[in-house]
PDB file of N, CA and C in Angstrom:
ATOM      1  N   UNK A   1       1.191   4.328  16.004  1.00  0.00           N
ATOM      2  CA  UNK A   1       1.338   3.268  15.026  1.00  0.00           C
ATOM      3  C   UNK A   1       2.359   3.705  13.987  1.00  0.00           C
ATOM      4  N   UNK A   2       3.233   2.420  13.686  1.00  0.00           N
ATOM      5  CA  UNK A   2       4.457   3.187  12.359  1.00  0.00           C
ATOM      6  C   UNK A   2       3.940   2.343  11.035  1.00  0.00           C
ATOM      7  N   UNK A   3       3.665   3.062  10.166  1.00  0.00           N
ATOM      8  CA  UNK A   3       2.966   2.301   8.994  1.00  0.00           C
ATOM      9  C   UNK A   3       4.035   2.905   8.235  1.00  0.00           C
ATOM     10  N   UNK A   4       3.609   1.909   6.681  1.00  0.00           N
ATOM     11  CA  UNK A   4       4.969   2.169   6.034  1.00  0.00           C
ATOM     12  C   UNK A   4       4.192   1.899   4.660  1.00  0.00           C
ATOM     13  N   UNK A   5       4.737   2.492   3.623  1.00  0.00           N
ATOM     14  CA  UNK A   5       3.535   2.658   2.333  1.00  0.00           C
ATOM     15  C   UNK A   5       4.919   2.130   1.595  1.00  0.00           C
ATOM     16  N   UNK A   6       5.124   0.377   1.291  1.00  0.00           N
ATOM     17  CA  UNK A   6       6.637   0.246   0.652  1.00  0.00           C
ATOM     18  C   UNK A   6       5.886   0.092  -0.846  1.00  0.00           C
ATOM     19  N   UNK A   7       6.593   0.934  -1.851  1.00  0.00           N
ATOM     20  CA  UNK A   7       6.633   1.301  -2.789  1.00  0.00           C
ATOM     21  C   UNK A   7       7.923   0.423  -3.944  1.00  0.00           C
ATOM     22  N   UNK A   8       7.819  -0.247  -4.951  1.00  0.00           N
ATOM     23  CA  UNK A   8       8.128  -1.149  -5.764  1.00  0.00           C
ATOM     24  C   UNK A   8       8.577   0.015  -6.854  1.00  0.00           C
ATOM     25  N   UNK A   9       9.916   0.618  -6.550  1.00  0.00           N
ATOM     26  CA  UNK A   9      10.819   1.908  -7.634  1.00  0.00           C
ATOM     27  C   UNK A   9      11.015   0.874  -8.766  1.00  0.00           C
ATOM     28  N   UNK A  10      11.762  -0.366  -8.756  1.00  0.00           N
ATOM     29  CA  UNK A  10      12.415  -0.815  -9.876  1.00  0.00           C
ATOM     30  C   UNK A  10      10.739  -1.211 -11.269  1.00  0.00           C
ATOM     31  N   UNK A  11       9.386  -1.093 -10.779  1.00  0.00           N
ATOM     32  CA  UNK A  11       8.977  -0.911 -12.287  1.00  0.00           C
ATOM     33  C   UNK A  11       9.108   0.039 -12.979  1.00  0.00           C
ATOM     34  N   UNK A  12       9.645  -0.735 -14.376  1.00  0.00           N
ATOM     35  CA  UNK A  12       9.454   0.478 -15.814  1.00  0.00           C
ATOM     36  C   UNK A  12       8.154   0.703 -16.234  1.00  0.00           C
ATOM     37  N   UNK A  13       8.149   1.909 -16.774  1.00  0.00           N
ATOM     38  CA  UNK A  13       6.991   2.246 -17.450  1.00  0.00           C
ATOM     39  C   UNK A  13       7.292   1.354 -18.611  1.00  0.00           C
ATOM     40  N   UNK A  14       5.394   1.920 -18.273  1.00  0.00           N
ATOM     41  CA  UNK A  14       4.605   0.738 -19.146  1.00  0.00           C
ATOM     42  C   UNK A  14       3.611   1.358 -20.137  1.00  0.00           C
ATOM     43  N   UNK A  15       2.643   1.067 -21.053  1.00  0.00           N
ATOM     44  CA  UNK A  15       1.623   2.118 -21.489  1.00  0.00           C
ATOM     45  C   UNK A  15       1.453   3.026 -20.931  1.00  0.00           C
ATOM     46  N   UNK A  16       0.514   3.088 -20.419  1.00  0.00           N
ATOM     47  CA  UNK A  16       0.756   4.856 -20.139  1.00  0.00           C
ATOM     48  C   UNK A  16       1.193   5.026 -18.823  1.00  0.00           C
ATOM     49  N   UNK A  17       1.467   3.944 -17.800  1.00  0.00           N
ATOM     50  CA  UNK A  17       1.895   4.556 -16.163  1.00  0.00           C
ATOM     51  C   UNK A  17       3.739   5.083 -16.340  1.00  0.00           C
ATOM     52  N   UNK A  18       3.642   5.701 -15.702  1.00  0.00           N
ATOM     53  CA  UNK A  18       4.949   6.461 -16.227  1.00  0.00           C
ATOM     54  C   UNK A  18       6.267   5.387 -14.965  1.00  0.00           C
ATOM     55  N   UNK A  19       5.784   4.444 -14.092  1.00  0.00           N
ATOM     56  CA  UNK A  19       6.883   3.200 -13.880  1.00  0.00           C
ATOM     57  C   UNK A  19       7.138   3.540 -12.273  1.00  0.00           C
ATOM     58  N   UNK A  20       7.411   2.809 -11.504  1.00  0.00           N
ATOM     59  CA  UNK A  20       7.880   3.458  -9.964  1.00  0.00           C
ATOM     60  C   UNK A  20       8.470   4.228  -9.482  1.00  0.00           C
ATOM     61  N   UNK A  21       9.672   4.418 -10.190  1.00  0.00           N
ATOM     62  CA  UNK A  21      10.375   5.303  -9.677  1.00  0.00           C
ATOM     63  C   UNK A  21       9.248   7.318  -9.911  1.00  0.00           C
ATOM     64  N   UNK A  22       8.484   7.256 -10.534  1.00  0.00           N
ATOM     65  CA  UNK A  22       7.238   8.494 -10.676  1.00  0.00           C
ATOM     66  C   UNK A  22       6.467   8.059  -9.017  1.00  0.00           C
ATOM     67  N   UNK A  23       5.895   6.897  -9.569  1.00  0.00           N
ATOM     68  CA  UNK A  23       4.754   6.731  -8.179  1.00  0.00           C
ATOM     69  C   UNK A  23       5.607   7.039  -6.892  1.00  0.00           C
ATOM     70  N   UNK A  24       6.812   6.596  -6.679  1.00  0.00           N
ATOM     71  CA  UNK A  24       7.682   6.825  -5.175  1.00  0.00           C
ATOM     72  C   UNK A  24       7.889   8.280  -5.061  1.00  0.00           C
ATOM     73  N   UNK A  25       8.040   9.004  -6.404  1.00  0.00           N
ATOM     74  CA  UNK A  25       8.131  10.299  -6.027  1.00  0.00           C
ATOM     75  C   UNK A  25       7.078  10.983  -5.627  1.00  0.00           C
ATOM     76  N   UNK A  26       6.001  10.764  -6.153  1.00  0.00           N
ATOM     77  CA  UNK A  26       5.137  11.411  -6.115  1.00  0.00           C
ATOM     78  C   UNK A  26       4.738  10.843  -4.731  1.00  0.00           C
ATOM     79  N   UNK A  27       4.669  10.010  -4.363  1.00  0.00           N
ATOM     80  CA  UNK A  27       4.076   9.760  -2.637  1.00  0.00           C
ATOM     81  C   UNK A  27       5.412  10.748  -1.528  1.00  0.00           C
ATOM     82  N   UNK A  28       6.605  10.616  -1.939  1.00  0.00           N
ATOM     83  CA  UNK A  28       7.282  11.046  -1.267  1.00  0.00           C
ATOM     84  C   UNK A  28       7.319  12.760  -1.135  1.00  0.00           C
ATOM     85  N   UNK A  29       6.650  13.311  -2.690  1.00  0.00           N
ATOM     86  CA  UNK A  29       6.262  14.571  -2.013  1.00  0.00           C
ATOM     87  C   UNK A  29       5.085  15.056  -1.619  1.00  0.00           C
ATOM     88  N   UNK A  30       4.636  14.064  -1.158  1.00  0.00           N
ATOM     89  CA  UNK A  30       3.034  14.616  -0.492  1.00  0.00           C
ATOM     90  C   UNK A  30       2.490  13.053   0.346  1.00  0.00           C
ATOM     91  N   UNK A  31       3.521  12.334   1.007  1.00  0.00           N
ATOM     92  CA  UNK A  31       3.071  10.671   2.042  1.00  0.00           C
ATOM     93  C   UNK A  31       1.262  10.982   2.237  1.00  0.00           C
ATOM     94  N   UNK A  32       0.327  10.028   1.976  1.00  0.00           N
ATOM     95  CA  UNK A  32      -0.952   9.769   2.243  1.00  0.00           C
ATOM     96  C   UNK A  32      -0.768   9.244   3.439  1.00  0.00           C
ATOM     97  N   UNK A  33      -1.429  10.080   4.581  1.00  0.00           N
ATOM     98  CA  UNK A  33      -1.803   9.830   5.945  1.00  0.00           C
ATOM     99  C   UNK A  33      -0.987   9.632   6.629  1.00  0.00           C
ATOM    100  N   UNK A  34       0.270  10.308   6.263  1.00  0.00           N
ATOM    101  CA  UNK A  34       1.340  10.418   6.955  1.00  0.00           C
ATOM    102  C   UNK A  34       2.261   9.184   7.190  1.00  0.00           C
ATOM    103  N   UNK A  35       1.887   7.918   6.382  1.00  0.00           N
ATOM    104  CA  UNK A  35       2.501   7.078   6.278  1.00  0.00           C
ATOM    105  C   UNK A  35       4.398   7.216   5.946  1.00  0.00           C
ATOM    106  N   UNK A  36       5.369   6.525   6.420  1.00  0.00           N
ATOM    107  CA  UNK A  36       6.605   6.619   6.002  1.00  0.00           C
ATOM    108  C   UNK A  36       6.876   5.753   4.594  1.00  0.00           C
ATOM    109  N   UNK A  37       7.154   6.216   4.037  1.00  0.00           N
ATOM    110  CA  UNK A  37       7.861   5.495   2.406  1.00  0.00           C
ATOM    111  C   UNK A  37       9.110   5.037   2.887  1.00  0.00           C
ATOM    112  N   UNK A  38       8.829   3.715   2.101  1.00  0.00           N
ATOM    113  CA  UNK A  38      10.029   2.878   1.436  1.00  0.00           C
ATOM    114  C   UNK A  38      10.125   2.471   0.570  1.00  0.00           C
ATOM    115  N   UNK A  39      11.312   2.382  -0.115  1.00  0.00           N
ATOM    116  CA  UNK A  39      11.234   2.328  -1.497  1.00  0.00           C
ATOM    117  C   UNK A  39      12.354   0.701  -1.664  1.00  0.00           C
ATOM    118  N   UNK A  40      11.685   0.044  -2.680  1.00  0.00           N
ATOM    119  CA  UNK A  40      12.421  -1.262  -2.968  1.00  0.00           C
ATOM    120  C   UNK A  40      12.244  -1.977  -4.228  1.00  0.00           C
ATOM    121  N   UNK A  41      13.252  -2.084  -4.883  1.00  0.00           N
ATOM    122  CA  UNK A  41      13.766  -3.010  -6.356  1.00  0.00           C
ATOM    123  C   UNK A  41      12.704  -3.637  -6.426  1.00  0.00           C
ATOM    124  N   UNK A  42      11.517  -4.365  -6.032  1.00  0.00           N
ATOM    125  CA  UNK A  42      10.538  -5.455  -6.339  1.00  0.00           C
ATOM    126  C   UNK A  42       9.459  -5.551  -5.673  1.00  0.00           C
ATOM    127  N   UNK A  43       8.487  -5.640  -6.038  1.00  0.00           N
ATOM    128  CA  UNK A  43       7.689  -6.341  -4.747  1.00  0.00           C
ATOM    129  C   UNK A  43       7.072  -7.539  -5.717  1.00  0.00           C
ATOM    130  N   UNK A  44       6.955  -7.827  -6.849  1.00  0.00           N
ATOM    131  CA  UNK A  44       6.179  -8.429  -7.927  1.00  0.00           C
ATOM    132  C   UNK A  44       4.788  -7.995  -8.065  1.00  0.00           C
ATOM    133  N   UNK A  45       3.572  -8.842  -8.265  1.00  0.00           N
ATOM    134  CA  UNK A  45       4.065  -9.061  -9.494  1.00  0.00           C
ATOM    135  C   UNK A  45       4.514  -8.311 -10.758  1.00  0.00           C
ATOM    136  N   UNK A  46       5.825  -8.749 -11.464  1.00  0.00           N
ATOM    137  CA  UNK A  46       6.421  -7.837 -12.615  1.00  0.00           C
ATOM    138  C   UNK A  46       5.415  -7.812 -13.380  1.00  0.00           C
ATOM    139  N   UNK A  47       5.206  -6.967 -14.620  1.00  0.00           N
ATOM    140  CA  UNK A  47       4.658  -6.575 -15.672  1.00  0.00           C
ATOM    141  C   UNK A  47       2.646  -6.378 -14.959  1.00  0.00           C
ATOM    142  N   UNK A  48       2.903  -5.538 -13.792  1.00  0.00           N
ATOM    143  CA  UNK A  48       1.699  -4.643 -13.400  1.00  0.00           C
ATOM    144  C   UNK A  48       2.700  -3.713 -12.781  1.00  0.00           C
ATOM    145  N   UNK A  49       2.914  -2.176 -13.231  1.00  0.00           N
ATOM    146  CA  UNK A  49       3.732  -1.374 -12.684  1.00  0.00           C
ATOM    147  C   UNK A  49       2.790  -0.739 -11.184  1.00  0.00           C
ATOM    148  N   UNK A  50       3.118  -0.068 -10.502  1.00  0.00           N
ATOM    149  CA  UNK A  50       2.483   1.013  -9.678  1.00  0.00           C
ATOM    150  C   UNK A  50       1.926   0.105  -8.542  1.00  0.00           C
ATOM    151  N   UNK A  51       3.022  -0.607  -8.040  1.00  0.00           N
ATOM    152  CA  UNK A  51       2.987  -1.666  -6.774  1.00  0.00           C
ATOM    153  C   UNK A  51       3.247  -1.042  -5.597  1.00  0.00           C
ATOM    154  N   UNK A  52       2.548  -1.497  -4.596  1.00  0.00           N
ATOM    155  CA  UNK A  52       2.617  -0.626  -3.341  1.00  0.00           C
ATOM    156  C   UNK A  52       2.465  -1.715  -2.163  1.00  0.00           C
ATOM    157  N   UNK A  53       2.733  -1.641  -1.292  1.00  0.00           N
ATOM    158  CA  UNK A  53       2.405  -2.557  -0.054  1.00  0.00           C
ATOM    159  C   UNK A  53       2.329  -1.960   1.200  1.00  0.00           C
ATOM    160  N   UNK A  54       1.247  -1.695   2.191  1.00  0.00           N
ATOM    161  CA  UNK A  54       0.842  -1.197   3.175  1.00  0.00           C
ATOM    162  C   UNK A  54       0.952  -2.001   4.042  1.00  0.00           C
ATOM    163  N   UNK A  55       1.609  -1.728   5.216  1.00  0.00           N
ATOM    164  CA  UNK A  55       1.989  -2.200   6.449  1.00  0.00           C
ATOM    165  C   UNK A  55       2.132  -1.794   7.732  1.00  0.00           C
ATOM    166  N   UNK A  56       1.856  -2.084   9.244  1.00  0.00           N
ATOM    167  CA  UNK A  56       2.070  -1.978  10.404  1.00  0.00           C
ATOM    168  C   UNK A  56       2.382  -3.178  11.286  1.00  0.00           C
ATOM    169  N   UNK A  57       2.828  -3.070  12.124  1.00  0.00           N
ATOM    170  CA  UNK A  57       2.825  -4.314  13.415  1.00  0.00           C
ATOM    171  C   UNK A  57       1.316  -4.521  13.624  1.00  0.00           C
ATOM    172  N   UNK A  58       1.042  -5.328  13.670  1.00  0.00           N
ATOM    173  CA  UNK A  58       0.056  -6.061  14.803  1.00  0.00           C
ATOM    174  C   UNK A  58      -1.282  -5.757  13.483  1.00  0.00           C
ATOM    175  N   UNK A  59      -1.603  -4.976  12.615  1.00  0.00           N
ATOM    176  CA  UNK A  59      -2.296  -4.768  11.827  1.00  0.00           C
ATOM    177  C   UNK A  59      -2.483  -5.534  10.232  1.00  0.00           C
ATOM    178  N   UNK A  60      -3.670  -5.822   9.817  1.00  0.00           N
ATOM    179  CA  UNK A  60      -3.390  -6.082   8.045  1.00  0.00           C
ATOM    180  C   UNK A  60      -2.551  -5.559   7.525  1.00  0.00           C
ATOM    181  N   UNK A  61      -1.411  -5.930   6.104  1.00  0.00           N
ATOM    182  CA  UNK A  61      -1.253  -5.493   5.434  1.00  0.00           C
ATOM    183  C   UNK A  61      -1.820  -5.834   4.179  1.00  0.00           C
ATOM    184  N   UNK A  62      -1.572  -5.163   3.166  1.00  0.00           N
ATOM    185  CA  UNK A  62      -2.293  -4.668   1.853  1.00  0.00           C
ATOM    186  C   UNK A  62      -1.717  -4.788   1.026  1.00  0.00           C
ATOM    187  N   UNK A  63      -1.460  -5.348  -0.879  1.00  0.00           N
ATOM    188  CA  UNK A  63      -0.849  -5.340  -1.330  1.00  0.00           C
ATOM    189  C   UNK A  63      -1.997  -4.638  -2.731  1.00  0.00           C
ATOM    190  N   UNK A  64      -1.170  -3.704  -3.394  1.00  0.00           N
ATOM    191  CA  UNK A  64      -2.206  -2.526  -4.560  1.00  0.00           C
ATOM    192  C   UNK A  64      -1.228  -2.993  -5.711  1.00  0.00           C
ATOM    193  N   UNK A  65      -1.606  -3.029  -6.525  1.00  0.00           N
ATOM    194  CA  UNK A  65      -0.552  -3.012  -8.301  1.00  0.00           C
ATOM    195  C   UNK A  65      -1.668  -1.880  -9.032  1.00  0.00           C
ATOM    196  N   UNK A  66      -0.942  -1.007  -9.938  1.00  0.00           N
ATOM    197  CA  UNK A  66      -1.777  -1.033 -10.767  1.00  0.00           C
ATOM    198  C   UNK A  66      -1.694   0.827 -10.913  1.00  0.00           C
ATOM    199  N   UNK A  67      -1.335   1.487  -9.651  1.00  0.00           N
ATOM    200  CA  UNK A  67      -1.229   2.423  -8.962  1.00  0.00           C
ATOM    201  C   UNK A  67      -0.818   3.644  -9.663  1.00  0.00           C
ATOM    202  N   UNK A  68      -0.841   4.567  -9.916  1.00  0.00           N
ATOM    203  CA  UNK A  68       0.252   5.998 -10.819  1.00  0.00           C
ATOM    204  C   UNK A  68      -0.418   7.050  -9.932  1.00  0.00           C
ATOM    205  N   UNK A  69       0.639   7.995 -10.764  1.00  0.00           N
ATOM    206  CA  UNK A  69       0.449   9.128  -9.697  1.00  0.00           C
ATOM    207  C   UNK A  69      -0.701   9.816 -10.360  1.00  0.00           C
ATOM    208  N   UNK A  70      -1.211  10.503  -9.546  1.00  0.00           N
ATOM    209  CA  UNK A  70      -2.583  11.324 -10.027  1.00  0.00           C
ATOM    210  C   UNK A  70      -3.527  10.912  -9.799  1.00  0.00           C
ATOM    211  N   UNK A  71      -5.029  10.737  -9.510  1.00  0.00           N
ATOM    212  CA  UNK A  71      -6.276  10.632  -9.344  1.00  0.00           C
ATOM    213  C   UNK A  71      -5.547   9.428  -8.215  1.00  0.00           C
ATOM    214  N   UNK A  72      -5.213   8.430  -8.173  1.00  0.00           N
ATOM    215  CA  UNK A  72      -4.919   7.395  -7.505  1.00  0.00           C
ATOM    216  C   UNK A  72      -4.423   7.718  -6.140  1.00  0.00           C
ATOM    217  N   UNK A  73      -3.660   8.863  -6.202  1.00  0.00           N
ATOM    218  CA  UNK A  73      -3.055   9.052  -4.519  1.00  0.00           C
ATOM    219  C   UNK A  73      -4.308   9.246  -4.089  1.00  0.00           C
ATOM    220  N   UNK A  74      -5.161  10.331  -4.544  1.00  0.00           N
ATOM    221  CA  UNK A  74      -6.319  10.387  -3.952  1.00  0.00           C
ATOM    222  C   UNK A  74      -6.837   9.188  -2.998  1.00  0.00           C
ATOM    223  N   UNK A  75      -7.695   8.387  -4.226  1.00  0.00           N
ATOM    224  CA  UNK A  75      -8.000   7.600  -3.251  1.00  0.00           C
ATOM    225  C   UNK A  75      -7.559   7.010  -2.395  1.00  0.00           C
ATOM    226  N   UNK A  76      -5.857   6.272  -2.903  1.00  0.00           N
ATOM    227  CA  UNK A  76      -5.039   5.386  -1.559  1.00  0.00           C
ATOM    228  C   UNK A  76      -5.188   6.361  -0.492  1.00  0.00           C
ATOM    229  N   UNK A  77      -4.833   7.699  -0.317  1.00  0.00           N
ATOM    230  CA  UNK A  77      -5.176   8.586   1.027  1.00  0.00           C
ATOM    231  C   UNK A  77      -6.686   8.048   1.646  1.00  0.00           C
ATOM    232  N   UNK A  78      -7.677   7.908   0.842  1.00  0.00           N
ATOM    233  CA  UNK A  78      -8.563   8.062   1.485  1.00  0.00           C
ATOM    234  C   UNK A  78      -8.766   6.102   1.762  1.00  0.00           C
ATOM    235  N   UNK A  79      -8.187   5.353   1.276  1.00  0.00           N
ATOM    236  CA  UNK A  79      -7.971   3.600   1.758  1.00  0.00           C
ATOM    237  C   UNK A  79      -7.310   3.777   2.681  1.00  0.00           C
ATOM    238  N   UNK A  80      -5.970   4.299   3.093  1.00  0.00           N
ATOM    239  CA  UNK A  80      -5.065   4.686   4.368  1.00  0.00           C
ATOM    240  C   UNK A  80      -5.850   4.939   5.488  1.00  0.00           C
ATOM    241  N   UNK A  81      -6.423   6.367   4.740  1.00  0.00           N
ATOM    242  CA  UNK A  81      -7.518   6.803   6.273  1.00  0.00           C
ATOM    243  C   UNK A  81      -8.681   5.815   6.757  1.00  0.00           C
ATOM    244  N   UNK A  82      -9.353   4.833   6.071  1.00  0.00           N
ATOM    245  CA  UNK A  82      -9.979   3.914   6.283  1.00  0.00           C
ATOM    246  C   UNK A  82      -9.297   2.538   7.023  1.00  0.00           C
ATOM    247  N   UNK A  83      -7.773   2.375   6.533  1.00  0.00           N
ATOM    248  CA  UNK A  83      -7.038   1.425   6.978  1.00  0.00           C
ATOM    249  C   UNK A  83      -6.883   1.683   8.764  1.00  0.00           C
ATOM    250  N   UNK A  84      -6.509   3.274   8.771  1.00  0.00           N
ATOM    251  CA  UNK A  84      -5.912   3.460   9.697  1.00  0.00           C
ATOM    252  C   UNK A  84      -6.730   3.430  10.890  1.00  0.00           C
ATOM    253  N   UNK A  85      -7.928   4.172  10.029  1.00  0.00           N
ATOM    254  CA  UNK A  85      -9.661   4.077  11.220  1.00  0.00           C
ATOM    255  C   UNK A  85      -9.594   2.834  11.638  1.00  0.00           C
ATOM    256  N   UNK A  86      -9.455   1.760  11.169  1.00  0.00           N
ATOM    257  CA  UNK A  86     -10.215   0.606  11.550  1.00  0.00           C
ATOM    258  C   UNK A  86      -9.221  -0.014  12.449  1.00  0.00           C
ATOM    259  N   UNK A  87      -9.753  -0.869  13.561  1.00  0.00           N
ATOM    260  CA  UNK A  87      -9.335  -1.463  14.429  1.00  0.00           C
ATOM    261  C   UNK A  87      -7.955  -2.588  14.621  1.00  0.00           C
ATOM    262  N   UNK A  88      -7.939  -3.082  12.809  1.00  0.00           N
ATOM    263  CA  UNK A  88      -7.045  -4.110  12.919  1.00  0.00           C
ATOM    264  C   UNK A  88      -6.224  -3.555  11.493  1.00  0.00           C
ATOM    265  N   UNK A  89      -7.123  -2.732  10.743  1.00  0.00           N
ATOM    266  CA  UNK A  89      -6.306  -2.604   9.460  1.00  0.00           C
ATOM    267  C   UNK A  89      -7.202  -3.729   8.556  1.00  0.00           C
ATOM    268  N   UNK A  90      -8.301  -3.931   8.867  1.00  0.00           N
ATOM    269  CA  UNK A  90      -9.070  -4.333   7.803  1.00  0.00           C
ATOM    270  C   UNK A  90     -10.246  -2.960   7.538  1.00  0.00           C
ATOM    271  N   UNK A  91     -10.581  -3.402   6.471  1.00  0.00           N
ATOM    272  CA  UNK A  91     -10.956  -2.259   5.183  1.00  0.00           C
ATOM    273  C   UNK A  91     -12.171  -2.819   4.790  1.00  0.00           C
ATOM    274  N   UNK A  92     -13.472  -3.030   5.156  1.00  0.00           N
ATOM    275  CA  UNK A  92     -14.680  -3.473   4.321  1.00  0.00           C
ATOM    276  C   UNK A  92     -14.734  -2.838   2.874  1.00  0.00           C
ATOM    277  N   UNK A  93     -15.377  -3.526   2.294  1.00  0.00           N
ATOM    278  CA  UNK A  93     -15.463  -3.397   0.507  1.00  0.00           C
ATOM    279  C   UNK A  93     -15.933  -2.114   0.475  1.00  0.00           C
ATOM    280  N   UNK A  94     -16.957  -1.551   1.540  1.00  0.00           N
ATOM    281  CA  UNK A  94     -17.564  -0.160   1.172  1.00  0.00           C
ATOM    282  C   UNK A  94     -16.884   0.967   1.856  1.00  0.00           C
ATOM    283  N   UNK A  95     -15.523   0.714   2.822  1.00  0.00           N
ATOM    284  CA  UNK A  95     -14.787   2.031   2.711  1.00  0.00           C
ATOM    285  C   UNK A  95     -13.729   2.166   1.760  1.00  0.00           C
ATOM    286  N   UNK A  96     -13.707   1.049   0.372  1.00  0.00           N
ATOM    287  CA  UNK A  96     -12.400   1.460  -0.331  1.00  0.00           C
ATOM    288  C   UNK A  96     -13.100   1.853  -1.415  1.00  0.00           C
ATOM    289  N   UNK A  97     -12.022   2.660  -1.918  1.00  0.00           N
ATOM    290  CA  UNK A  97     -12.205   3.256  -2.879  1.00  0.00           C
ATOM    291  C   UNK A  97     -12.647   2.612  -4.167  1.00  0.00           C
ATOM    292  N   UNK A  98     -13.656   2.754  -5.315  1.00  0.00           N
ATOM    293  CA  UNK A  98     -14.138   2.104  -5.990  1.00  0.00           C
ATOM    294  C   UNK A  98     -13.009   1.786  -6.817  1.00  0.00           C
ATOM    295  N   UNK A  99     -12.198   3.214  -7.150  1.00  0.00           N
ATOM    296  CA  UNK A  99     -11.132   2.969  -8.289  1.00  0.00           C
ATOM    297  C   UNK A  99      -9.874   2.259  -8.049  1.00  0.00           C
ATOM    298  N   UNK A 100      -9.837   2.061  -6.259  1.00  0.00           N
ATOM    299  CA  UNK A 100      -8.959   1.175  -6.373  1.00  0.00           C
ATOM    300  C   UNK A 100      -8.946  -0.698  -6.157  1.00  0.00           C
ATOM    301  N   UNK A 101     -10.623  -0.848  -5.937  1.00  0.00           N
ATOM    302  CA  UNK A 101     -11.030  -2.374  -6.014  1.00  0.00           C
ATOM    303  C   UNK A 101     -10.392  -3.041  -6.867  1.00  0.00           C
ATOM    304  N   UNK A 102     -10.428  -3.014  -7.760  1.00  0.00           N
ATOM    305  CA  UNK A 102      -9.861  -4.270  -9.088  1.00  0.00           C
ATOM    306  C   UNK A 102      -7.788  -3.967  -9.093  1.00  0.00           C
ATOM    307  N   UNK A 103      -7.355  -2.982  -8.087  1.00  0.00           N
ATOM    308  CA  UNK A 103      -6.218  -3.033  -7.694  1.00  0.00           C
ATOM    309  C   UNK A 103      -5.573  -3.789  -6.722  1.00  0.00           C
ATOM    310  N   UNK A 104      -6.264  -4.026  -5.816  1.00  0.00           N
ATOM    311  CA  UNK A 104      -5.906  -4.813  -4.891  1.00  0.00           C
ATOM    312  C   UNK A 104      -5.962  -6.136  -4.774  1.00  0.00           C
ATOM    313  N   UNK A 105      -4.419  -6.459  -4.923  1.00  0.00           N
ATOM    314  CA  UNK A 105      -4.469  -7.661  -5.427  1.00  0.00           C
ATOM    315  C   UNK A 105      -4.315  -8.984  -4.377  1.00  0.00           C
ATOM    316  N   UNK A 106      -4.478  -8.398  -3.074  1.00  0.00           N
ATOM    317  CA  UNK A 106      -4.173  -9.170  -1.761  1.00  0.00           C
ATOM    318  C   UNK A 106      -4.131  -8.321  -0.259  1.00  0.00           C
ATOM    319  N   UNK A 107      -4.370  -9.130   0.396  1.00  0.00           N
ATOM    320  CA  UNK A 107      -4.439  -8.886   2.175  1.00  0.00           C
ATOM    321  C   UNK A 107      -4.051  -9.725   2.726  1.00  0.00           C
ATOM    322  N   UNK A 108      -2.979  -9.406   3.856  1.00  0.00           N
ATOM    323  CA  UNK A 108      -2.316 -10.665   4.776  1.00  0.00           C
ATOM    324  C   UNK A 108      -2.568 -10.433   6.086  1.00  0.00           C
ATOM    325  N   UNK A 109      -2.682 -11.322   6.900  1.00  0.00           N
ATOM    326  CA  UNK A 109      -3.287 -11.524   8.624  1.00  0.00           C
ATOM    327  C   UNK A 109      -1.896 -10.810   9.530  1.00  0.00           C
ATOM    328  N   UNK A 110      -2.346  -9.876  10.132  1.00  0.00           N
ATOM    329  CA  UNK A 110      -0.889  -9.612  11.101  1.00  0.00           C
ATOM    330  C   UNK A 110      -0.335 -10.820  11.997  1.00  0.00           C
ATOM    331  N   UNK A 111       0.860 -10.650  11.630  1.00  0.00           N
ATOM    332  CA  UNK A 111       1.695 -11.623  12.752  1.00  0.00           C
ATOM    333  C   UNK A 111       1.273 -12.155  13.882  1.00  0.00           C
ATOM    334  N   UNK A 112       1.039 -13.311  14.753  1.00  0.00           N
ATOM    335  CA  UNK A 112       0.621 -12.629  15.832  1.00  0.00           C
ATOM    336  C   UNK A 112       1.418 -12.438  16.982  1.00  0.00           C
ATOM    337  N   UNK A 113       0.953 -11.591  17.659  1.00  0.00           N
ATOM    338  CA  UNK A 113       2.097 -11.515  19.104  1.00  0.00           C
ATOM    339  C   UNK A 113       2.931 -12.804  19.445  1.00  0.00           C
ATOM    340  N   UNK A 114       4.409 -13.068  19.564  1.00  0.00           N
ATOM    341  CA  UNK A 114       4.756 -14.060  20.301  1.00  0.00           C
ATOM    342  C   UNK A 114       3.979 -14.879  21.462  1.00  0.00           C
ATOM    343  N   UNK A 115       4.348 -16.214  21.583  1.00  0.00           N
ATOM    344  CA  UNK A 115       2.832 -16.675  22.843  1.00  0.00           C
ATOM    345  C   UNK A 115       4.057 -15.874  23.816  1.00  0.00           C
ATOM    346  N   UNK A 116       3.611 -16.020  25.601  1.00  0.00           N
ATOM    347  CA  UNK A 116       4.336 -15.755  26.583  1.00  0.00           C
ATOM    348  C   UNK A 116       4.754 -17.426  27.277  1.00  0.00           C
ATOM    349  N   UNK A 117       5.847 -17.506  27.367  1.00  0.00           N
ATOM    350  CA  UNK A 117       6.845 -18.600  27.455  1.00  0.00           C
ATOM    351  C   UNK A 117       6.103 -19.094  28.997  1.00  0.00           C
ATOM    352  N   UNK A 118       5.961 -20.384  28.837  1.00  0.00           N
ATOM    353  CA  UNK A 118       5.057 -20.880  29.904  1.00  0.00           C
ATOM    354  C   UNK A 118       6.640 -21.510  31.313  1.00  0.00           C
ATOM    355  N   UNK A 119       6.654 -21.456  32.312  1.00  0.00           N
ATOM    356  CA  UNK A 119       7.611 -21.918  33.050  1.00  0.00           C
ATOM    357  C   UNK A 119       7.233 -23.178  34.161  1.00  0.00           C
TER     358      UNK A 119
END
C-alpha cells in the first residue's frame, strides 16, 4: 500500500503551534508508519494551523487540523497504525487517539474501482 501523510507547509504560526512548515519537518524526520510526506501551500481550512491529510488508493482518507509537533506525532503514529490495520482505512472511535478526536475534522469514501467496460 502507498499512503501519503500530505501535510499543509504554507500555515503560519499561530498561538502557540509553531505553523507547518515545523509540523512537515518534524514528520519528515521521523514519517509515522512509514507513510511518504508531501508537502503543499494549502489544504484549508485557513486559520486552524497543523493540517494534515491521510491517504491511499482504494482506502479512507482522513483529514486532521489542529496538529504540532510533539505529543501529537505520537498519537497520529498510533491513528496510522490503526488506519493501516484496518481493512478499508476506517478507524472506529475507540482505536483513535483521544487527543486527536476533536481534530479530525473529516473522512472521505475511497474512489471506487473503475466499473469493467461491458461489450
Amino acid at each position: 500500500m502507498t499512503a501519503t501523510l500530505h501535510v499543509c507547509a504554507g500555515c503560519k504560526p499561530a498561538d502557540a503551534h509553531p505553523g507547518g512548515a515545523a509540523l512537515r519537518d518534524a514528520l519528515r524526520a521521523a514519517p509515522p508508519g512509514g507513510v511518504a510526506i508531501a508537502e503543499h501551500p494549502c489544504l484549508g481550512p485557513c486559520g486552524i494551523p497543523g493540517r494534515i491529510a491521510l491517504t491511499a488508493p482504494g482506502r479512507w482518507s482522513w483529514l486532521l487540523a489542529g496538529l504540532a509537533p510533539g505529543p501529537d506525532l505520537a498519537d497520529l503514529a498510533t491513528f496510522i497504525a490503526a488506519w493501516q490495520a484496518s481493512m478499508d482505512g476506517r478507524v472506529a472511535k475507540t482505536d483513535r487517539p483521544d487527543a486527536l478526536r476533536p481534530k479530525i475534522l473529516g473522512r472521505v469514501p475511497p474512489q471506487p474501482a473503475a466499473p469493467t467496460p461491458t461489450v
